[in-house]
N, C-alpha and C. Protein backbone atom coordinates (compact mmCIF):
# COMPACT_ATOMS: atom_id res chain seq x y z
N UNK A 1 0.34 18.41 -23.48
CA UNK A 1 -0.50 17.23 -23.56
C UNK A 1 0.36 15.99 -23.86
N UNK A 2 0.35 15.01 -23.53
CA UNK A 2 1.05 13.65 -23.23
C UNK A 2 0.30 13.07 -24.73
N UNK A 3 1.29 12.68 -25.44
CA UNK A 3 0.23 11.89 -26.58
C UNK A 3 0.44 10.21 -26.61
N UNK A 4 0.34 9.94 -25.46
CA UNK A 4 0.42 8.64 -25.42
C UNK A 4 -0.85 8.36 -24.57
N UNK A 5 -1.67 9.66 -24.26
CA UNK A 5 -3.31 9.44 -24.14
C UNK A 5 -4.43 9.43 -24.92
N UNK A 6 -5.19 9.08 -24.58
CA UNK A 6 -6.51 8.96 -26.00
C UNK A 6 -7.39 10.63 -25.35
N UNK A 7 -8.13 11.01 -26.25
CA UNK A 7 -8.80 12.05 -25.76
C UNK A 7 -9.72 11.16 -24.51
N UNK A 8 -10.25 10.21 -24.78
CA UNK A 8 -10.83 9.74 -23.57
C UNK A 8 -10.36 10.10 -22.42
N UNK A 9 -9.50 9.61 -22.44
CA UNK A 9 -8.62 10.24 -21.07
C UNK A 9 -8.53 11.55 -20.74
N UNK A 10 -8.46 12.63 -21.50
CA UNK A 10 -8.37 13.73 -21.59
C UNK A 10 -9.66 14.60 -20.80
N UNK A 11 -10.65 13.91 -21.42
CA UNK A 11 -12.54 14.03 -20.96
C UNK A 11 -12.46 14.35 -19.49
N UNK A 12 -11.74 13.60 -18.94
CA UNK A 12 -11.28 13.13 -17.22
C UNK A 12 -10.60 13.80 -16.80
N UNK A 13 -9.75 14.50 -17.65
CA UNK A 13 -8.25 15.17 -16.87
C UNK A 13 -9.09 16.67 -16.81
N UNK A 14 -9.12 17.47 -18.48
CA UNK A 14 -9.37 18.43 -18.46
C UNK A 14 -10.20 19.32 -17.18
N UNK A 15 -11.58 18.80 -16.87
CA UNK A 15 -11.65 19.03 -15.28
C UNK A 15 -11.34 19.60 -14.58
N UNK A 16 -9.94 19.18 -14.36
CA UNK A 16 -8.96 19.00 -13.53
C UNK A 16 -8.27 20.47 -13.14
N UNK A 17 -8.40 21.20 -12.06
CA UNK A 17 -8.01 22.66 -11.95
C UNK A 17 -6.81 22.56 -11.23
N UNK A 18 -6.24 21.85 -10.30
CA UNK A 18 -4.79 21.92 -9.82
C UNK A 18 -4.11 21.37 -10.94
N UNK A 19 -3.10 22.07 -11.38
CA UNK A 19 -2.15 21.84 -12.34
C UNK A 19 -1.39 20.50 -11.63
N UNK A 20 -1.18 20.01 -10.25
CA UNK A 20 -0.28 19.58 -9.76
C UNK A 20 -1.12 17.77 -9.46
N UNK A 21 -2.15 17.86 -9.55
CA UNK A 21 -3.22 16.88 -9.45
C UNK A 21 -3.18 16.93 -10.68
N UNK A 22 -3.65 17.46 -11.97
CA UNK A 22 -3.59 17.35 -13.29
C UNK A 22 -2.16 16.15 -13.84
N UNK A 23 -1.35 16.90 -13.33
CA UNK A 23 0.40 16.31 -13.81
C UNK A 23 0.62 14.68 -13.20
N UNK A 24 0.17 14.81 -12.04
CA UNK A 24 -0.02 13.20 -11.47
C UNK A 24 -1.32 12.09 -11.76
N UNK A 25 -2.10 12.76 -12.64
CA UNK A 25 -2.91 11.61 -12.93
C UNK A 25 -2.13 11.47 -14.84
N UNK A 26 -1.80 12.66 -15.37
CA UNK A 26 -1.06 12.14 -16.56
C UNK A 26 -0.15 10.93 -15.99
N UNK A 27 0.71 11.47 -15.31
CA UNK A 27 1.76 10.56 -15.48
C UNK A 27 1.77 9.40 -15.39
N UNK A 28 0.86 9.06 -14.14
CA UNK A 28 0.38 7.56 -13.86
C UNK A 28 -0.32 6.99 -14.91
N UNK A 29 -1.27 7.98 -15.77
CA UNK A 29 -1.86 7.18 -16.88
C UNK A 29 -1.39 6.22 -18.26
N UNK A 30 0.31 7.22 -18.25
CA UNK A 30 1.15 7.25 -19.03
C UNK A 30 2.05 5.85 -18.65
N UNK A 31 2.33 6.09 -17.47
CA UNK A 31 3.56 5.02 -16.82
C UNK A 31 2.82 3.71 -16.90
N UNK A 32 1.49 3.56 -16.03
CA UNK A 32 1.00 2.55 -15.73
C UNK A 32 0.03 1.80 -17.04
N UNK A 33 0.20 2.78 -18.12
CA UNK A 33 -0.80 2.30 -18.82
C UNK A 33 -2.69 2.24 -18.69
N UNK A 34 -3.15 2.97 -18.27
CA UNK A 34 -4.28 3.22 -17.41
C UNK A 34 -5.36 3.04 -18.47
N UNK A 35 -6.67 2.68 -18.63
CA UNK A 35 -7.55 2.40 -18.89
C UNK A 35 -8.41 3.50 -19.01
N UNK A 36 -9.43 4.19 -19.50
CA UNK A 36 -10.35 5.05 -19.29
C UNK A 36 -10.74 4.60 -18.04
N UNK A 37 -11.49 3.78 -18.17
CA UNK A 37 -12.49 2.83 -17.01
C UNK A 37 -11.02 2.88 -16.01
N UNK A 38 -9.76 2.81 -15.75
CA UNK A 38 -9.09 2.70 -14.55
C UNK A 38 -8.94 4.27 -13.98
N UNK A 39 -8.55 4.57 -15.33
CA UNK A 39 -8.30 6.30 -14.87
C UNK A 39 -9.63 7.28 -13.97
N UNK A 40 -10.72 6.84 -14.61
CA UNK A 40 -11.82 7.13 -13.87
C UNK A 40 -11.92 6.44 -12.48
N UNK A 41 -11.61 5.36 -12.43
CA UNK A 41 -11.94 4.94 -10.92
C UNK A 41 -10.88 5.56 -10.07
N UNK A 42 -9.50 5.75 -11.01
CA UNK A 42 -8.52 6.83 -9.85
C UNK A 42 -8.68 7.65 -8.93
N UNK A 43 -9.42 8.36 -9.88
CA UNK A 43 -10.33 10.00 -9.75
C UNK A 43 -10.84 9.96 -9.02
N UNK A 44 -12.26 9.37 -9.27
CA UNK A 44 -13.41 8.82 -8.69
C UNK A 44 -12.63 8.33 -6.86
N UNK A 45 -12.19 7.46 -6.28
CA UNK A 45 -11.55 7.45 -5.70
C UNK A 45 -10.58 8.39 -4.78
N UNK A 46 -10.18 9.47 -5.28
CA UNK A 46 -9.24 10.37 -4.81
C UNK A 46 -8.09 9.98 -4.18
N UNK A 47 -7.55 9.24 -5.63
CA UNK A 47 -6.07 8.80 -5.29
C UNK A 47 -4.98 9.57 -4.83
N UNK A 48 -5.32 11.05 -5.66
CA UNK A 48 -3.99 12.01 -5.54
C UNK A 48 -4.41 12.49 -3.96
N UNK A 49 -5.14 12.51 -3.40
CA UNK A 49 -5.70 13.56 -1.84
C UNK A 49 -4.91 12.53 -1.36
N UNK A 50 -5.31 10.95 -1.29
CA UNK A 50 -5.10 9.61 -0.63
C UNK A 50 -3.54 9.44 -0.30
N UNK A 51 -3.01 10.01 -1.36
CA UNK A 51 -1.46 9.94 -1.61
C UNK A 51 -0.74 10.98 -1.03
N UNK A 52 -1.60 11.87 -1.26
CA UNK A 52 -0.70 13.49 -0.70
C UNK A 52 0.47 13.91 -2.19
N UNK A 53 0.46 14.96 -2.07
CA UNK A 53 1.51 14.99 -3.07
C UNK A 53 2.85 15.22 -2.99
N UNK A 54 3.65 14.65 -3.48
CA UNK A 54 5.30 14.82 -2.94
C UNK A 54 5.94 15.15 -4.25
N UNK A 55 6.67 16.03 -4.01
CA UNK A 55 7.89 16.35 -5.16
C UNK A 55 8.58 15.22 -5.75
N UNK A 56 8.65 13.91 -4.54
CA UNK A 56 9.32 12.68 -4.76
C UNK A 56 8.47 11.58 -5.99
N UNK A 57 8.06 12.23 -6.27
CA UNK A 57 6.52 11.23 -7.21
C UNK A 57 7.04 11.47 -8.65
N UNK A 58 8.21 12.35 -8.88
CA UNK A 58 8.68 12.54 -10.19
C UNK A 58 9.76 11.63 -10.18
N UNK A 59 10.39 10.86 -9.00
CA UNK A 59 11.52 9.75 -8.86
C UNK A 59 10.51 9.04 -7.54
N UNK A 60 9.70 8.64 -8.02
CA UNK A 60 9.29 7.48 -6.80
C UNK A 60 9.70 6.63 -6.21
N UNK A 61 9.30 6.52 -4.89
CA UNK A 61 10.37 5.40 -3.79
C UNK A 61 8.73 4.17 -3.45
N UNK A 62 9.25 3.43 -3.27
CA UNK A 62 7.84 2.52 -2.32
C UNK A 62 6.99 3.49 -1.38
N UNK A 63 7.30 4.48 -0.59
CA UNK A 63 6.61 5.04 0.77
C UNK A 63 5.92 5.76 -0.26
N UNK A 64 6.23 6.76 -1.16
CA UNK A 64 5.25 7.78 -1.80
C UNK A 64 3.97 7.44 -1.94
N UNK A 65 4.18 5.92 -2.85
CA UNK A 65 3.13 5.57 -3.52
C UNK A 65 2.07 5.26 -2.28
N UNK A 66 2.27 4.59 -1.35
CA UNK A 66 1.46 4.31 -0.72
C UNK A 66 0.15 5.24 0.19
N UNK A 67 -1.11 5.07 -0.54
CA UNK A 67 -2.04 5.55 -0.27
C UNK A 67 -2.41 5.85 1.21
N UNK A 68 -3.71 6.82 1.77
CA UNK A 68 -3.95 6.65 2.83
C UNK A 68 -5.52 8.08 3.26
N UNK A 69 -6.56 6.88 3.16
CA UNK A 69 -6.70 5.09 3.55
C UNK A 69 -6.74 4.85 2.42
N UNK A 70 -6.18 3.08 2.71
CA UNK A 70 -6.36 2.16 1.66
C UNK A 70 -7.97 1.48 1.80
N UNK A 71 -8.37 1.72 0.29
CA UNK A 71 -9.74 0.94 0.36
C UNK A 71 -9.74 -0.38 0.00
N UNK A 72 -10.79 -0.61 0.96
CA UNK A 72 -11.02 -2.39 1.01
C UNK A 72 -12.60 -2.15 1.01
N UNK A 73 -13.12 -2.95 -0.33
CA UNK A 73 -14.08 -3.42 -0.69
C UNK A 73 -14.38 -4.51 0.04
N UNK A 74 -16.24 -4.53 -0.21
CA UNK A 74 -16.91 -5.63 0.42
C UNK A 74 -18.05 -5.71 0.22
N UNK A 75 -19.05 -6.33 -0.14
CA UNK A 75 -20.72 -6.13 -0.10
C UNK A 75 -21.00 -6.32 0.44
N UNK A 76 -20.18 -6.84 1.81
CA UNK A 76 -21.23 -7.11 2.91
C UNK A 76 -21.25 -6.17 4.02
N UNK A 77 -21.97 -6.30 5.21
CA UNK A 77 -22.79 -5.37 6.12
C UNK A 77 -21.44 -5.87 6.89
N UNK A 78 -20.80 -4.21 6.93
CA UNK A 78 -19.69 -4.45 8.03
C UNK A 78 -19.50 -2.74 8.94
N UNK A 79 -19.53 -2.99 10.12
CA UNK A 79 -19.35 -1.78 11.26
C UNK A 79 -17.98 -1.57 11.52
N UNK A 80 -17.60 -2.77 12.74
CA UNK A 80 -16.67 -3.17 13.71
C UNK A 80 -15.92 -4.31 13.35
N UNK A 81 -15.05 -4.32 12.17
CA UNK A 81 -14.53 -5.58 12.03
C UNK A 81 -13.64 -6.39 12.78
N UNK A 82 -13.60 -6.92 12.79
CA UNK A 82 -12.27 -8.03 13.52
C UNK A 82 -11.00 -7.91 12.67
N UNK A 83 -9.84 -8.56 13.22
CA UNK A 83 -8.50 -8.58 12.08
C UNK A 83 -8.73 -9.69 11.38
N UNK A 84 -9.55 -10.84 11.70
CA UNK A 84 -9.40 -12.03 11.09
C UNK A 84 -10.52 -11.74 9.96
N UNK A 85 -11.41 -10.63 9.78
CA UNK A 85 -12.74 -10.26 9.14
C UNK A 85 -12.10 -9.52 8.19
N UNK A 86 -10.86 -8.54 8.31
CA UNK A 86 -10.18 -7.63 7.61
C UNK A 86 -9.44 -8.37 7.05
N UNK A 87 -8.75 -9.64 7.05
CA UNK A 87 -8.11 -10.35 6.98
C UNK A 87 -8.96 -10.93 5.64
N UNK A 88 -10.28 -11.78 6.12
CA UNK A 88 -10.56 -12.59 5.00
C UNK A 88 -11.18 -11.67 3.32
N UNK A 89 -11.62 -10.46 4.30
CA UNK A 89 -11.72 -9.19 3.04
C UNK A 89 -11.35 -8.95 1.98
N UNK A 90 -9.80 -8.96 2.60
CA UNK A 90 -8.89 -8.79 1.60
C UNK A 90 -8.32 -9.71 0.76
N UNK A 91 -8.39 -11.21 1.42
CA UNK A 91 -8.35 -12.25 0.61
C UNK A 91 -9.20 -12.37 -0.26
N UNK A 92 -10.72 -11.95 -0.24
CA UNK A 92 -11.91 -11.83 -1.43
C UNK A 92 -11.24 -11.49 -2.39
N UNK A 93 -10.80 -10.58 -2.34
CA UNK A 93 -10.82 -9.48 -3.54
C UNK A 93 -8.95 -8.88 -3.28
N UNK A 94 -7.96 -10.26 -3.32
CA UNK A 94 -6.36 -10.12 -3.39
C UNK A 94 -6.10 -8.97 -4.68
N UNK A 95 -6.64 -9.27 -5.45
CA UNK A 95 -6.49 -8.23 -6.77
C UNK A 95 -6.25 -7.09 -6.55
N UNK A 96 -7.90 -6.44 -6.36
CA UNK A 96 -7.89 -5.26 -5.62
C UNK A 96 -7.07 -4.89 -4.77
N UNK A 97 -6.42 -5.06 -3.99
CA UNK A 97 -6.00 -4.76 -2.75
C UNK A 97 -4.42 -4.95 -3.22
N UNK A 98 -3.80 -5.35 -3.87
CA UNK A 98 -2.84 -5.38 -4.43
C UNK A 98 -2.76 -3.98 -5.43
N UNK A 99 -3.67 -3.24 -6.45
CA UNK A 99 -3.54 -2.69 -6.65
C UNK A 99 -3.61 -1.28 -6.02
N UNK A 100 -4.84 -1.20 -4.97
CA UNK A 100 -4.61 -0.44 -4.16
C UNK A 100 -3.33 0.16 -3.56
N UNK A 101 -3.11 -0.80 -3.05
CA UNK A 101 -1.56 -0.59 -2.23
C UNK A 101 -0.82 -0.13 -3.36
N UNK A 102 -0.21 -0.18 -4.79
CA UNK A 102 0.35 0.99 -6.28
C UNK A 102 1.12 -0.14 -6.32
N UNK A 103 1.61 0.37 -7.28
CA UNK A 103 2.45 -0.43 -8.62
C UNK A 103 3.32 -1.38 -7.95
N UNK A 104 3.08 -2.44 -9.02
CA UNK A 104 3.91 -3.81 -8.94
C UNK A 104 3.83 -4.81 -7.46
N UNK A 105 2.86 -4.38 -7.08
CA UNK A 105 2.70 -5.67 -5.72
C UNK A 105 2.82 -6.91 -6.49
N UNK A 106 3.19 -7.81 -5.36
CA UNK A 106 2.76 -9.27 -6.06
C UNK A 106 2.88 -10.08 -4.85
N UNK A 107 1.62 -11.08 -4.60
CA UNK A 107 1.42 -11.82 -3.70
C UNK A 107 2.26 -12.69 -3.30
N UNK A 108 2.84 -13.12 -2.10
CA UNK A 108 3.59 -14.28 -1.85
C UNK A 108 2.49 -15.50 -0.84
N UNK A 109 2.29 -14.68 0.12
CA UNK A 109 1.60 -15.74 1.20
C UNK A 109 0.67 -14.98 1.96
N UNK A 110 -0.52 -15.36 2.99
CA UNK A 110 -1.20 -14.75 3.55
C UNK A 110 -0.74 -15.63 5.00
N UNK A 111 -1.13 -15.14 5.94
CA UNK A 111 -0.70 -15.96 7.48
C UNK A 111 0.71 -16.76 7.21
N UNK A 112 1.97 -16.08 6.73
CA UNK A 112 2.97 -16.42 6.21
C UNK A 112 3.86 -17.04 7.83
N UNK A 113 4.06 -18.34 7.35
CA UNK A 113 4.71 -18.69 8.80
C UNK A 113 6.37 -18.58 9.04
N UNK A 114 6.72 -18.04 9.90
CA UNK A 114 8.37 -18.01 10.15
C UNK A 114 8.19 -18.54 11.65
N UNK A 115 9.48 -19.44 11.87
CA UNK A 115 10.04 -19.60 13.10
C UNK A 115 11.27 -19.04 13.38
N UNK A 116 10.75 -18.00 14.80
CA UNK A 116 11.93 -17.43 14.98
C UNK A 116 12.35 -18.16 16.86
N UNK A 117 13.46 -18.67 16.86
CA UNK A 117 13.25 -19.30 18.24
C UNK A 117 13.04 -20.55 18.41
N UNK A 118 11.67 -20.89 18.81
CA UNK A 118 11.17 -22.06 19.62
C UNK A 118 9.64 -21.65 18.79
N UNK A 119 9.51 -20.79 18.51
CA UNK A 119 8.44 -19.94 18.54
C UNK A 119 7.73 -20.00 17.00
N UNK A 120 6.71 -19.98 16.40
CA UNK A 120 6.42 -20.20 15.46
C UNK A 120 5.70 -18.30 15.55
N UNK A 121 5.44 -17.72 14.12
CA UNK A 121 5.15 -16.88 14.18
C UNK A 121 4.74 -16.37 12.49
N UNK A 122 3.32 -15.81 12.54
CA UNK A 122 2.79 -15.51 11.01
C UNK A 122 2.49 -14.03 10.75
N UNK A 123 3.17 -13.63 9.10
CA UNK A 123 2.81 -12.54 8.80
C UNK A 123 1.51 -12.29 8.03
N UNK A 124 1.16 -11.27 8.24
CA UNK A 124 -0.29 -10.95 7.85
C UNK A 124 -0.54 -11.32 6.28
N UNK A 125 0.74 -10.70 5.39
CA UNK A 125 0.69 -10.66 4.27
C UNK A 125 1.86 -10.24 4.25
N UNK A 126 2.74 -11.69 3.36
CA UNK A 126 4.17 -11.40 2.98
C UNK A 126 4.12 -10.95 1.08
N UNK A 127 4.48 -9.83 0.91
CA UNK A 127 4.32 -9.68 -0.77
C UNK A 127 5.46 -9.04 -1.55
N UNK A 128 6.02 -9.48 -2.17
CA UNK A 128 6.78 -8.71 -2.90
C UNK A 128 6.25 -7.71 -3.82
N UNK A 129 7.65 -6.45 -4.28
CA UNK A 129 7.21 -5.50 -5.02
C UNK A 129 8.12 -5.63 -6.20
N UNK A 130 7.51 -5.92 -7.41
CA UNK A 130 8.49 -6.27 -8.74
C UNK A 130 9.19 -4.45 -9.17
N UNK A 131 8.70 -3.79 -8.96
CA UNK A 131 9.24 -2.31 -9.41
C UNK A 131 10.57 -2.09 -7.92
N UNK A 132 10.12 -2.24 -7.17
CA UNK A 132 11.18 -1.85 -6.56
C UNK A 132 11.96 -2.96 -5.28
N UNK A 133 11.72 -4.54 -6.00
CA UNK A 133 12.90 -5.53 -5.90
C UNK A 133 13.07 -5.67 -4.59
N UNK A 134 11.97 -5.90 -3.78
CA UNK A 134 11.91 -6.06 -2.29
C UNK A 134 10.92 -6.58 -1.89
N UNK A 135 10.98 -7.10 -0.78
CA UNK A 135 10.01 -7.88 -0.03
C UNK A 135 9.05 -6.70 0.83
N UNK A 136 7.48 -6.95 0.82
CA UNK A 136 6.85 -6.25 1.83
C UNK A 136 6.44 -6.78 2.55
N UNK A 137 6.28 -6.68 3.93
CA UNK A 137 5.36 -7.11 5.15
C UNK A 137 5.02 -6.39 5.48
N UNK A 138 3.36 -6.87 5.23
CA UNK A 138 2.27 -6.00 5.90
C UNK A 138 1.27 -6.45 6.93
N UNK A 139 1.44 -5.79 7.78
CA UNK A 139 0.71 -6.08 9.21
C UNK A 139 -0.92 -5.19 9.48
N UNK A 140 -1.73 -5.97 9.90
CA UNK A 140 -3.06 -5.30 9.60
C UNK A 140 -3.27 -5.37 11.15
N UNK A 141 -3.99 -4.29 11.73
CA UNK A 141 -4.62 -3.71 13.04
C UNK A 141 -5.89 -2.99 13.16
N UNK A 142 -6.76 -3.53 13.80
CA UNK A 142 -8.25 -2.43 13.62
C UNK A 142 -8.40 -1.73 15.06
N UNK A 143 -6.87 -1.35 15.52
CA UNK A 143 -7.14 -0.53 16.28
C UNK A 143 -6.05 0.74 15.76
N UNK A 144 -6.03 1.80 16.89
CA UNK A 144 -5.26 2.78 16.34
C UNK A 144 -4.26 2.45 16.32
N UNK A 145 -2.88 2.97 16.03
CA UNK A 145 -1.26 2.65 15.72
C UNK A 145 -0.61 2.85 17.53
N UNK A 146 -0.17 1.67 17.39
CA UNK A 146 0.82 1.55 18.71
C UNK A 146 1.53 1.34 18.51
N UNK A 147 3.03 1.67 19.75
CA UNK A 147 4.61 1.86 19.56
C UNK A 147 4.67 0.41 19.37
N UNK A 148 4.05 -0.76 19.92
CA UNK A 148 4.45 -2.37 20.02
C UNK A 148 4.27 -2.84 18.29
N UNK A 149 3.50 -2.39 17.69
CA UNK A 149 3.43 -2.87 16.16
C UNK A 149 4.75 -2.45 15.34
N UNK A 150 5.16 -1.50 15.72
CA UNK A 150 6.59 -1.09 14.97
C UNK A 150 7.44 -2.50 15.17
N UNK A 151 7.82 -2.88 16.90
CA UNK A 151 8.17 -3.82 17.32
C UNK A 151 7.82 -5.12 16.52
N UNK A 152 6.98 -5.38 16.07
CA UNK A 152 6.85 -6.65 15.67
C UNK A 152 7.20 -6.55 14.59
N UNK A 153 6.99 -5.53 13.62
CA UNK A 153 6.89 -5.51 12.13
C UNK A 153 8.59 -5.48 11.72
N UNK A 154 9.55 -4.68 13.12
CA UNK A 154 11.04 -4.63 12.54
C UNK A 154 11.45 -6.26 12.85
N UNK A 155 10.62 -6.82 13.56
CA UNK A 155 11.46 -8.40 13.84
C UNK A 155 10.90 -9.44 12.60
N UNK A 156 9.89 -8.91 11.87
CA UNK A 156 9.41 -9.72 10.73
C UNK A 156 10.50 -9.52 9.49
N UNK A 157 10.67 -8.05 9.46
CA UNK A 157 11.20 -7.50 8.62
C UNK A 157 12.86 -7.81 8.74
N UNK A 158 13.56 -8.25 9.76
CA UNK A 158 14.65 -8.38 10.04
C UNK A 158 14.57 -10.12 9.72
N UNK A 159 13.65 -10.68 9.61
CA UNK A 159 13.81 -12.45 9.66
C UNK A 159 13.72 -12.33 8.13
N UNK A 160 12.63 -11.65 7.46
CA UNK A 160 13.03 -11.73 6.26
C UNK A 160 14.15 -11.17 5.55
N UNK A 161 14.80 -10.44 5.50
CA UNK A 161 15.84 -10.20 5.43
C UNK A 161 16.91 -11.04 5.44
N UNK A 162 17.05 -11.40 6.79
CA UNK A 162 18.06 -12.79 7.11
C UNK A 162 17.91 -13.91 6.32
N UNK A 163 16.38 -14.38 6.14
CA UNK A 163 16.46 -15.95 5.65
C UNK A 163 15.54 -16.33 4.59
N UNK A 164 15.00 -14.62 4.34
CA UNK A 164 14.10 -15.37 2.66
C UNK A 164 14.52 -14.32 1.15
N UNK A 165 15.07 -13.08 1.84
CA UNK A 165 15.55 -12.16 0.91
C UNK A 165 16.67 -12.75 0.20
N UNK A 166 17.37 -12.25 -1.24
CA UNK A 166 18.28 -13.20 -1.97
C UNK A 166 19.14 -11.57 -1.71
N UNK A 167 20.35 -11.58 -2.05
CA UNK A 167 21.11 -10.85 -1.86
C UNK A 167 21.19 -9.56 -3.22
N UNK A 168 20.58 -10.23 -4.13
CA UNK A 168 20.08 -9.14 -5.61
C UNK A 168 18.97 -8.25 -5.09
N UNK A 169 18.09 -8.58 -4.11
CA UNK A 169 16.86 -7.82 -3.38
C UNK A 169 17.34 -7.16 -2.40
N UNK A 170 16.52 -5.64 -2.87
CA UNK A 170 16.93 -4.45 -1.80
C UNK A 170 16.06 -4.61 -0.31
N UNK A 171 16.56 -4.19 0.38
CA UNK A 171 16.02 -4.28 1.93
C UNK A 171 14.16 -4.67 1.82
N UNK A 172 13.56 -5.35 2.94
CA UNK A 172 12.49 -5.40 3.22
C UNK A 172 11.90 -4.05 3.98
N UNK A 173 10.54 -3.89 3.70
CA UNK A 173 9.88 -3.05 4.15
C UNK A 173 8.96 -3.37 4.78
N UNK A 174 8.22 -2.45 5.54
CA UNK A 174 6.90 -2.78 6.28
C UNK A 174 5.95 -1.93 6.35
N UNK A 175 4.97 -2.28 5.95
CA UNK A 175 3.32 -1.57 6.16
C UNK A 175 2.68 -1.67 7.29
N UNK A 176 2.60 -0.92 8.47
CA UNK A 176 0.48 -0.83 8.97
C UNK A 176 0.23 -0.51 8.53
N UNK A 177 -1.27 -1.35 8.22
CA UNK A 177 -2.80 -0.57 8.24
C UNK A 177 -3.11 -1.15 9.24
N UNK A 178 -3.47 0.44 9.82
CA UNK A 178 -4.33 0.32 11.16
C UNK A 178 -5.69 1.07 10.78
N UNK A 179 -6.61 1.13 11.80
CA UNK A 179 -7.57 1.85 11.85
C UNK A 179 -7.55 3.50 11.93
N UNK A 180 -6.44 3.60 13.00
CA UNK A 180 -6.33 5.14 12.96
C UNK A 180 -4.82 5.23 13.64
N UNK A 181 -4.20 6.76 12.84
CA UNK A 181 -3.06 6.87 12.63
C UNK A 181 -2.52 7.63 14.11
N UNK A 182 -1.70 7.31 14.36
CA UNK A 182 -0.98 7.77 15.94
C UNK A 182 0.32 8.41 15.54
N UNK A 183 0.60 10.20 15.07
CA UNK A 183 1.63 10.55 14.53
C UNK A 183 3.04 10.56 15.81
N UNK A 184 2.67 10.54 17.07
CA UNK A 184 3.84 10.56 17.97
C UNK A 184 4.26 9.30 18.07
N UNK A 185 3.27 7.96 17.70
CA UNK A 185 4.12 6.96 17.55
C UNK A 185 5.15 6.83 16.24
N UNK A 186 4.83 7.44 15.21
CA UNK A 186 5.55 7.21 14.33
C UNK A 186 6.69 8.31 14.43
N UNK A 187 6.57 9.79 14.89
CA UNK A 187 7.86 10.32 15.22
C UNK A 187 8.49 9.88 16.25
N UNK A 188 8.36 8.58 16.57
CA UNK A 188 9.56 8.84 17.20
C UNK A 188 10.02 6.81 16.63
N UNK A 189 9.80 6.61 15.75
CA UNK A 189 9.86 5.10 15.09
C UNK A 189 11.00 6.37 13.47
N UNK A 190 12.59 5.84 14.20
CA UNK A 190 13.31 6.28 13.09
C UNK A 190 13.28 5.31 12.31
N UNK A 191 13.07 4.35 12.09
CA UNK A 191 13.52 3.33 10.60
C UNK A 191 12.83 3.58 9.49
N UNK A 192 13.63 3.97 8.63
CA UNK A 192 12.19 4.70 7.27
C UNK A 192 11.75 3.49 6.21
N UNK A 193 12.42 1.83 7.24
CA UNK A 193 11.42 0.87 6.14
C UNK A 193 10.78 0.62 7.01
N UNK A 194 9.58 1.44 7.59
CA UNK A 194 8.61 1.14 8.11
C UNK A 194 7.58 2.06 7.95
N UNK A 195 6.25 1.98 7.79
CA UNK A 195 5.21 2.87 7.00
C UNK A 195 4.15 2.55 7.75
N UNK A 196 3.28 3.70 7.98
CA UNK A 196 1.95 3.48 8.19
C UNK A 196 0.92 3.86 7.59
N UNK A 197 -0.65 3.50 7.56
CA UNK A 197 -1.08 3.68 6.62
C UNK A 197 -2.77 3.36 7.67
N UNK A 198 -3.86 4.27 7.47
CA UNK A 198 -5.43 3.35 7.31
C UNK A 198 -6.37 3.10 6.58
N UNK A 199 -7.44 2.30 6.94
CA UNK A 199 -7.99 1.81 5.94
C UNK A 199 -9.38 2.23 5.99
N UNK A 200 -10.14 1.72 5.19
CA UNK A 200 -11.41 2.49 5.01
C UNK A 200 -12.38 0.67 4.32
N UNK A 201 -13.20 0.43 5.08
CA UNK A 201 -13.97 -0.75 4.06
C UNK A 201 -15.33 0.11 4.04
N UNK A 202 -15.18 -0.06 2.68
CA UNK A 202 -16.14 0.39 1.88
C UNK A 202 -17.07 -0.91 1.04
């Protein structure tokens, strides 16, 4: 037993019949400082299914953490969204969606503009990650995952790099969320700072 939990917490865990789902909601409760009220919405949620579980979660990298799907809240009546609808969603409720995505996001810009060229050109959501000292770009799609989004996301990811990263910051990374996941596009996309991920509005 971790005694840097309250039995409250405990109420929540005990439950808990995979020893291996058990061990990953301690730890996060422990690391992150977790709340009753947060630890329950973890759960509640099904962070550890969302996550999958990796051996790597005892030395975490950025890719582990990242959920899948990521939930995006809304009260309103939504089917068929648009990107610009998914877009303003997530601007509602930046908080959320920052935590979603796991530890240490932090906002930089939304429709983030770079000129590369002649050419003017915006990222969906440029954000840094304070735990692991890098820039993220994340690109949002409400269709399934195509080979051309890799394409765009390594030329975002390569401009930042070049002309907004400081040389103390480790490489940039990149997120889809798409709607639905396309695994032969991603085997055959070798660059491992690039991630995919879908979403769910709830």
């Amino acid at each position: 037993m971790c005694d840097q939990l309250l039995w409250s917490h405990y109420r929540y865990l005990l439950p808990i019949i995979d020893d291996n789902k058990f061990d990953y909601y301690v730890m996060i409760t422990a690391t992150q400082n977790l709340s009753v009220r947060e630890l329950r919405e973890r759960i509640k949620s099904n962070e550890y299914e969302r996550i999958g579980y990796k051996e790597e979660l005892l030395e975490p990298k950025i890719n582990t953490l990242i959920k899948n799907p990521i939930i995006i809240k809304t009260n309103k009546e939504t089917k068929d969204v648009s990107e610009y609808v998914l877009h303003q969603l997530i601007l509602e409720n930046i908080d959320d969606f920052l935590k979603e995505l796991g530890v240490g996001f932090t906002y930089v810009g939304n429709e983030y503009k770079i000129k590369i060229g002649n050419r003017y050109n915006y990222i969906d959501f440029l954000l840094f990650n304070v735990k692991y000292n890098c820039y993220v770009v994340i690109e949002l799609k409400v269709t399934e995952m195509k080979a051309e989004y890799i394409g765009q996301v390594m030329k975002y990811i390569n401009y930042v790099d070049k002309h907004i990263k400081e040389l103390f910051n480790d490489k940039t990374v990149g997120v889809v969320i798409c709607k639905k996941e396309n695994k032969f596009v991603m085997e055959y996309c070798t660059d491992h700072r690039i991630f995919t991920t879908t979403y769910e509005v709830v």
